[in-house]
N, C-alpha and C. Protein backbone atom coordinates (compact mmCIF):
# COMPACT_ATOMS: atom_id res chain seq x y z
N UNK A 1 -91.96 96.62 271.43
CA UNK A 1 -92.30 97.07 272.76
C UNK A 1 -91.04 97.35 273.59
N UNK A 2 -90.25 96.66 273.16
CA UNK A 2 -88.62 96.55 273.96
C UNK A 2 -88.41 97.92 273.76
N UNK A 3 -88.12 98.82 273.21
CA UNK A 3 -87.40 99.93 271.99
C UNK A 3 -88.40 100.98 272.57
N UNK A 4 -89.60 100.74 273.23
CA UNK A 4 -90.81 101.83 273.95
C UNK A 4 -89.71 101.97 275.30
N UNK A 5 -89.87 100.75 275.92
CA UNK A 5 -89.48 100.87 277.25
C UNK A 5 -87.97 101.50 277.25
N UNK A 6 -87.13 100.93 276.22
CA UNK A 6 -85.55 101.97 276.27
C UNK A 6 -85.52 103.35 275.89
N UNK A 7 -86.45 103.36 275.15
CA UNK A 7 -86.61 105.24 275.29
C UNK A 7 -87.04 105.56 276.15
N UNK A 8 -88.62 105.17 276.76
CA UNK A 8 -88.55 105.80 278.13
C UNK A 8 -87.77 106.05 279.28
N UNK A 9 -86.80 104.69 279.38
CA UNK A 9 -86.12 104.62 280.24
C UNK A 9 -85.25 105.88 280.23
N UNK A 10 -84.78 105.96 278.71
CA UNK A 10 -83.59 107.18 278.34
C UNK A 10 -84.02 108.21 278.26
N UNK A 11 -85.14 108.82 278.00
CA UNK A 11 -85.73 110.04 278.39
C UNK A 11 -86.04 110.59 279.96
N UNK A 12 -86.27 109.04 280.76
CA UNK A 12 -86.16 109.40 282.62
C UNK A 12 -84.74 110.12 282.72
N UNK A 13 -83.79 109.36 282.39
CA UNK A 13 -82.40 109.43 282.75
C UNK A 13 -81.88 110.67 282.09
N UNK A 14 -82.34 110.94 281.16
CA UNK A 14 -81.66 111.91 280.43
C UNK A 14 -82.63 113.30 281.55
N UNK A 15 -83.69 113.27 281.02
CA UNK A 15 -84.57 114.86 282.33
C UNK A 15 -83.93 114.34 284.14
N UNK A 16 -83.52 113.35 284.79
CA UNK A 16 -82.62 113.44 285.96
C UNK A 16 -81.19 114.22 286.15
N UNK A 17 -80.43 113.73 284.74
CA UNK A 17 -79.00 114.74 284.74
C UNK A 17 -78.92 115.83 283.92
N UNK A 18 -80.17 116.48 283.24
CA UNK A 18 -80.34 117.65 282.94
C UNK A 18 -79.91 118.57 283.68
N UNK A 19 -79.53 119.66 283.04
CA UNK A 19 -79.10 120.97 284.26
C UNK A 19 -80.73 121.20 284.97
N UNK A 20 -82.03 120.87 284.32
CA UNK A 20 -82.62 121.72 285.44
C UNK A 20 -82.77 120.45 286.23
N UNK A 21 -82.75 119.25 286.75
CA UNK A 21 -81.92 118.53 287.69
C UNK A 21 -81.36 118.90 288.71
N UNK A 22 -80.34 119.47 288.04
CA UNK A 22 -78.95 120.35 288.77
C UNK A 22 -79.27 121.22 289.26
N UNK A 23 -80.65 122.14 288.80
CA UNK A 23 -80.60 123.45 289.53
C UNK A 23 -81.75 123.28 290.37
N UNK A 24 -82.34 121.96 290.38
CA UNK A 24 -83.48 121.85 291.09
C UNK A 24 -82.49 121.52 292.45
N UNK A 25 -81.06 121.16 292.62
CA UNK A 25 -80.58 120.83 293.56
C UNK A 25 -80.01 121.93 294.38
N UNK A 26 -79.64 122.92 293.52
CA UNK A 26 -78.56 123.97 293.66
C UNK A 26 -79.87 124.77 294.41
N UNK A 27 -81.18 125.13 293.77
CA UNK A 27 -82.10 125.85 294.15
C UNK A 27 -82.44 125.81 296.12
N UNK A 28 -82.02 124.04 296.34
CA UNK A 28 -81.93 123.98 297.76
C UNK A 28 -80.74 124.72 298.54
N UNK A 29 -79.81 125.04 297.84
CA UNK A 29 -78.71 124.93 298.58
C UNK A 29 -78.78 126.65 298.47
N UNK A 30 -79.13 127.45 297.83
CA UNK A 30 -79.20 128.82 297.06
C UNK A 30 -80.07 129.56 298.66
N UNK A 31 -81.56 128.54 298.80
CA UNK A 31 -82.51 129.12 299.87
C UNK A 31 -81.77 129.18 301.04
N UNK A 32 -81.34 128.17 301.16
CA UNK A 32 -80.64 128.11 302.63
C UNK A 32 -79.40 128.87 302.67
N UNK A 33 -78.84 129.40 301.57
CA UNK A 33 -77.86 130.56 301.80
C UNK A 33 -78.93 131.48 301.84
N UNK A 34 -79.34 132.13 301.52
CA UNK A 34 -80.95 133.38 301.40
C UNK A 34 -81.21 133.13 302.63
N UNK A 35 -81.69 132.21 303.30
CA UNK A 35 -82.34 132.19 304.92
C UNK A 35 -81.32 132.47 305.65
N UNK A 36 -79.85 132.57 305.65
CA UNK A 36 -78.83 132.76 306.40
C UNK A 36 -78.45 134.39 306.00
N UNK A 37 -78.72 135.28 304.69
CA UNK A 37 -78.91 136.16 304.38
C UNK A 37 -79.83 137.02 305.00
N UNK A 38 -80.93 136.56 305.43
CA UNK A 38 -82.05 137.01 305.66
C UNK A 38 -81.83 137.77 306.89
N UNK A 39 -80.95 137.15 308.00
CA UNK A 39 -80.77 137.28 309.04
C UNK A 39 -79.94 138.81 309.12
N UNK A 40 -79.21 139.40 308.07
CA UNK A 40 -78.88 140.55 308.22
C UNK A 40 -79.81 141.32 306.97
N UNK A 41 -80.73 141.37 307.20
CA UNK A 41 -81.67 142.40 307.10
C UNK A 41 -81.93 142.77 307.83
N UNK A 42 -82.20 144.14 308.09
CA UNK A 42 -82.78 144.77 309.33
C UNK A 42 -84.18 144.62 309.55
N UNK A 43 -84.65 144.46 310.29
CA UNK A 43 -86.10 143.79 310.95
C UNK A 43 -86.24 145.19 312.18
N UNK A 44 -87.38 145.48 312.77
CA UNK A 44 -87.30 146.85 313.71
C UNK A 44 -88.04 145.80 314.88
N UNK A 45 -86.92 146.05 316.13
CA UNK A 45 -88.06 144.69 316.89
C UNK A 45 -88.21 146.03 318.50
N UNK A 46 -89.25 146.60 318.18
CA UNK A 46 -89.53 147.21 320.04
C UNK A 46 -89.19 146.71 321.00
N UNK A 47 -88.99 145.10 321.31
CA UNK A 47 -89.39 144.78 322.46
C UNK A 47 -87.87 144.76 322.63
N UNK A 48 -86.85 144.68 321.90
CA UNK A 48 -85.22 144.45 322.15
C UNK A 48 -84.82 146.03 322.83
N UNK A 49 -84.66 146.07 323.84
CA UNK A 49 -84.44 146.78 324.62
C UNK A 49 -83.52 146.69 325.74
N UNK A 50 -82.98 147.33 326.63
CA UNK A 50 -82.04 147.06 327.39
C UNK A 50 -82.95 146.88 328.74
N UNK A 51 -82.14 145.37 328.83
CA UNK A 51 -83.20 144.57 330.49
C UNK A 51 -83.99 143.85 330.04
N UNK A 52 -84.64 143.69 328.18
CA UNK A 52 -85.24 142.34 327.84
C UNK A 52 -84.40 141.49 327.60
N UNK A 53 -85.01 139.96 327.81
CA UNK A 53 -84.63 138.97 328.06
C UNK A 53 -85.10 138.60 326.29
N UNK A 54 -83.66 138.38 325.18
CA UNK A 54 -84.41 137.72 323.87
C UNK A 54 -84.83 136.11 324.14
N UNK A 55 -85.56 135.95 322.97
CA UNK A 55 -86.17 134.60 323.11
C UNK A 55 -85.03 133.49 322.49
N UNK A 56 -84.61 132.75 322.85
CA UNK A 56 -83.72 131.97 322.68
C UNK A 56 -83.17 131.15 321.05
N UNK A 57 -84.12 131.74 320.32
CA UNK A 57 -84.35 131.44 318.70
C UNK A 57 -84.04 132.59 318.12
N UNK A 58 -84.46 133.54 318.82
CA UNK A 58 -83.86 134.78 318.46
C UNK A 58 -81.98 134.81 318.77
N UNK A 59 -81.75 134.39 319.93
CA UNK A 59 -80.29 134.36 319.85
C UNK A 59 -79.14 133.61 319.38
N UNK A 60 -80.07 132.57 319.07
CA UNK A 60 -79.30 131.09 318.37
C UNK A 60 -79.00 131.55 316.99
N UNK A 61 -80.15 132.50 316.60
CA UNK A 61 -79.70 132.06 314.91
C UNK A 61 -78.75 133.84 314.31
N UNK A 62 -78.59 134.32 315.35
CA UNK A 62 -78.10 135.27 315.71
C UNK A 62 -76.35 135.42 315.18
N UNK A 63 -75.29 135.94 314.65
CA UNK A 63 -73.86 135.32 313.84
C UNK A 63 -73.33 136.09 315.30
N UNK A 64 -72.14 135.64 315.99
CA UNK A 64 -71.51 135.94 317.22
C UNK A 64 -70.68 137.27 316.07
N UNK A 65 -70.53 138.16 316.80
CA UNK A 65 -69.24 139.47 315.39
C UNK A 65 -68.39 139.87 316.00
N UNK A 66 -67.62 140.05 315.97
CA UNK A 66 -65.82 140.53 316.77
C UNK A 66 -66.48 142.25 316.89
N UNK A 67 -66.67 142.88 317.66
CA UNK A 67 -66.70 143.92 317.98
C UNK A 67 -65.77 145.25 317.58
N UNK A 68 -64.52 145.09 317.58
CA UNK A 68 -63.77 146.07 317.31
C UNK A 68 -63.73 146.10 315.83
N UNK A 69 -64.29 145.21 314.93
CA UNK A 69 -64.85 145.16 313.67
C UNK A 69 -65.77 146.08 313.01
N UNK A 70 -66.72 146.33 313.90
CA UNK A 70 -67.46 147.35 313.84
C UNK A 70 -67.89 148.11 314.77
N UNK A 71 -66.29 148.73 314.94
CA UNK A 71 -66.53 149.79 315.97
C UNK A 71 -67.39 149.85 317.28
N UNK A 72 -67.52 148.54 317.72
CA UNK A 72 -69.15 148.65 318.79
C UNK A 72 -67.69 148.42 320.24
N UNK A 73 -68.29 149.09 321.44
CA UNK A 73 -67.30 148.84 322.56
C UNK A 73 -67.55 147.52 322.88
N UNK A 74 -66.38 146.90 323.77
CA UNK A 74 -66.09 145.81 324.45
C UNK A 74 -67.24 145.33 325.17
N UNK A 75 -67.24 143.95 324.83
CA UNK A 75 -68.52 143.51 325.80
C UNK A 75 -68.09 143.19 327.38
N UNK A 76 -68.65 143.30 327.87
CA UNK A 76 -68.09 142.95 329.57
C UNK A 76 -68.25 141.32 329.79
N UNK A 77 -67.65 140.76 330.67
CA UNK A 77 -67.64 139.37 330.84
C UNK A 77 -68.70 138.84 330.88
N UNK A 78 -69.03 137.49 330.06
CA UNK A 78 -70.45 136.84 330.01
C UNK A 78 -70.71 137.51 329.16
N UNK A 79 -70.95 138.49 328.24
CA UNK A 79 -71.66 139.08 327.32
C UNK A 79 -71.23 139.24 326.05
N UNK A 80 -71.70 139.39 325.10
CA UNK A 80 -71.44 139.16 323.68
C UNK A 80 -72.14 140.05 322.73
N UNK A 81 -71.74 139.94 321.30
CA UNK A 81 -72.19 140.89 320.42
C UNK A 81 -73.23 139.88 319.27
N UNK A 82 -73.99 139.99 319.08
CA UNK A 82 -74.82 139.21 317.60
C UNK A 82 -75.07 139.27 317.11
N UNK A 83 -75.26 139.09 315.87
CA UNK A 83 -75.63 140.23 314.53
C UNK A 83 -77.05 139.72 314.13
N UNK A 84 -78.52 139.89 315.14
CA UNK A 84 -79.81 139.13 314.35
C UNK A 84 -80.83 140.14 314.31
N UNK A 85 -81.48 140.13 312.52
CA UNK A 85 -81.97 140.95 312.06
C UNK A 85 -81.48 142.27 311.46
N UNK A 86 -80.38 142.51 311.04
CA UNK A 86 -79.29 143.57 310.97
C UNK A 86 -79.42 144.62 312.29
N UNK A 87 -79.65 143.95 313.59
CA UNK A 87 -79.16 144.94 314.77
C UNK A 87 -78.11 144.02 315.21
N UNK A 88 -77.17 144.52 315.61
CA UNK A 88 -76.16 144.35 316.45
C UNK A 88 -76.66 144.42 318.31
N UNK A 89 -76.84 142.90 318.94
CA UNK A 89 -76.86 142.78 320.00
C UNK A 89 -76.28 142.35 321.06
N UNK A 90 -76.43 143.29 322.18
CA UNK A 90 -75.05 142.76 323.01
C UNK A 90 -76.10 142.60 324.68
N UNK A 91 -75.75 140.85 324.35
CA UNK A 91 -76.93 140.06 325.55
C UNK A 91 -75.94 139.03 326.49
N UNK A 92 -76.27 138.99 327.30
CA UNK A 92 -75.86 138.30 328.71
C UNK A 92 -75.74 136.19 328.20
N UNK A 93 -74.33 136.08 327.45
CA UNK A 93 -74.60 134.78 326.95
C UNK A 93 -75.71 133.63 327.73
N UNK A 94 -75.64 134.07 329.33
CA UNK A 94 -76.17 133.19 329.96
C UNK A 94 -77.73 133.16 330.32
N UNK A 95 -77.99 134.04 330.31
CA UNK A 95 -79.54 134.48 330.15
C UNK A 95 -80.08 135.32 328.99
N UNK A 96 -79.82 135.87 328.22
CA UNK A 96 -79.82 136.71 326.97
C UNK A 96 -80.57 137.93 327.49
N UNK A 97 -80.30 138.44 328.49
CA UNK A 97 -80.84 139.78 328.85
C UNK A 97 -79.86 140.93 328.00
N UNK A 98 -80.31 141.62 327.33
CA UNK A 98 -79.65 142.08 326.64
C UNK A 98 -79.77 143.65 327.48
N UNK A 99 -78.51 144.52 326.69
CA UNK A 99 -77.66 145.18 327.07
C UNK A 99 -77.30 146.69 326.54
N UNK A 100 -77.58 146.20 325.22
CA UNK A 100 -77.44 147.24 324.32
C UNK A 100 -78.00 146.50 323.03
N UNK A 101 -78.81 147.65 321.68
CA UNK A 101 -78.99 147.07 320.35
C UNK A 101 -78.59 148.42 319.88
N UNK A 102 -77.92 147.85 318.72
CA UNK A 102 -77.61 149.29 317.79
C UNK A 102 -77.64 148.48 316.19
N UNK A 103 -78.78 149.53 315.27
CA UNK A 103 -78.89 148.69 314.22
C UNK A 103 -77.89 149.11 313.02
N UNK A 104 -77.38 147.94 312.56
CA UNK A 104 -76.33 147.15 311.77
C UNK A 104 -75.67 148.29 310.73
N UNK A 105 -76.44 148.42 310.02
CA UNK A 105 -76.05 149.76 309.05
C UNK A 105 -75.10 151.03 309.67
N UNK A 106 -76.08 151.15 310.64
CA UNK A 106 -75.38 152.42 311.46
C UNK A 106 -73.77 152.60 311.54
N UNK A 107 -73.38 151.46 311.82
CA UNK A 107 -71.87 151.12 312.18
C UNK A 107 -71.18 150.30 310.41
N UNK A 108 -71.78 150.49 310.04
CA UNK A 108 -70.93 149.90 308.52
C UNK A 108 -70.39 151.36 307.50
C-alpha cells in the first residue's frame, strides 16, 4: 500500500512541474499581455467627439504617446494624447473632455 501512495504522490508532482504546468502559468501572463494588446485595436466609438466628456475607464486604460512620434500636433496645456482603442485621443487631463480623435493607423 506504501508503494500506491509513492506513486501517486510522484505522478501529482511530476503533472505540477510538467511544461503544461508551466504553460498553464505562462497562459496567464500571455492574456494579460493580449488584454493590453487589445487596447490598440481599433474599436469605432461615435460618441468620441470633440466637447465629449470620455468615461473615465475609457481614459485610464488608455497608453499616454509622445506626440511628435506620430506626427499628431502639440497638445495645449492640461491636455494630452492616448492611444485607446487604436484612436489617438487628445482630452483635457482634468476633465477628459476631449479635443480631437484621429484613428491610430492613419498616422503610422
Amino acid at each position: 500500500m506504501n508503494h500506491i501512495r509513492k506513486a501517486a504522490a510522484f505522478t501529482m508532482l511530476a503533472a505540477l512541474l510538467s511544461p503544461a504546468g508551466v504553460a498553464f502559468s505562462q497562459d496567464h501572463h500571455d492574456d494579460h499581455h493580449d488584454d493590453h494588446h487589445d487596447n490598440h485595436a481599433y474599436v469605432h466609438h461615435d460618441e468620441w467627439k470633440k466637447g465629449y466628456k470620455m468615461h473615465n475607464e475609457d481614459w485610464n486604460r488608455g497608453e499616454r504617446v509622445e506626440y511628435r512620434q506620430y506626427h499628431l500636433h502639440e497638445p495645449p496645456h492640461g491636455y494630452e494624447w492616448r492611444e485607446v482603442d487604436g484612436n489617438y485621443v487628445l482630452a483635457a487631463v482634468a476633465t477628459g473632455v476631449i479635443a480631437s480623435v484621429v484613428v491610430a493607423s492613419a498616422t503610422h
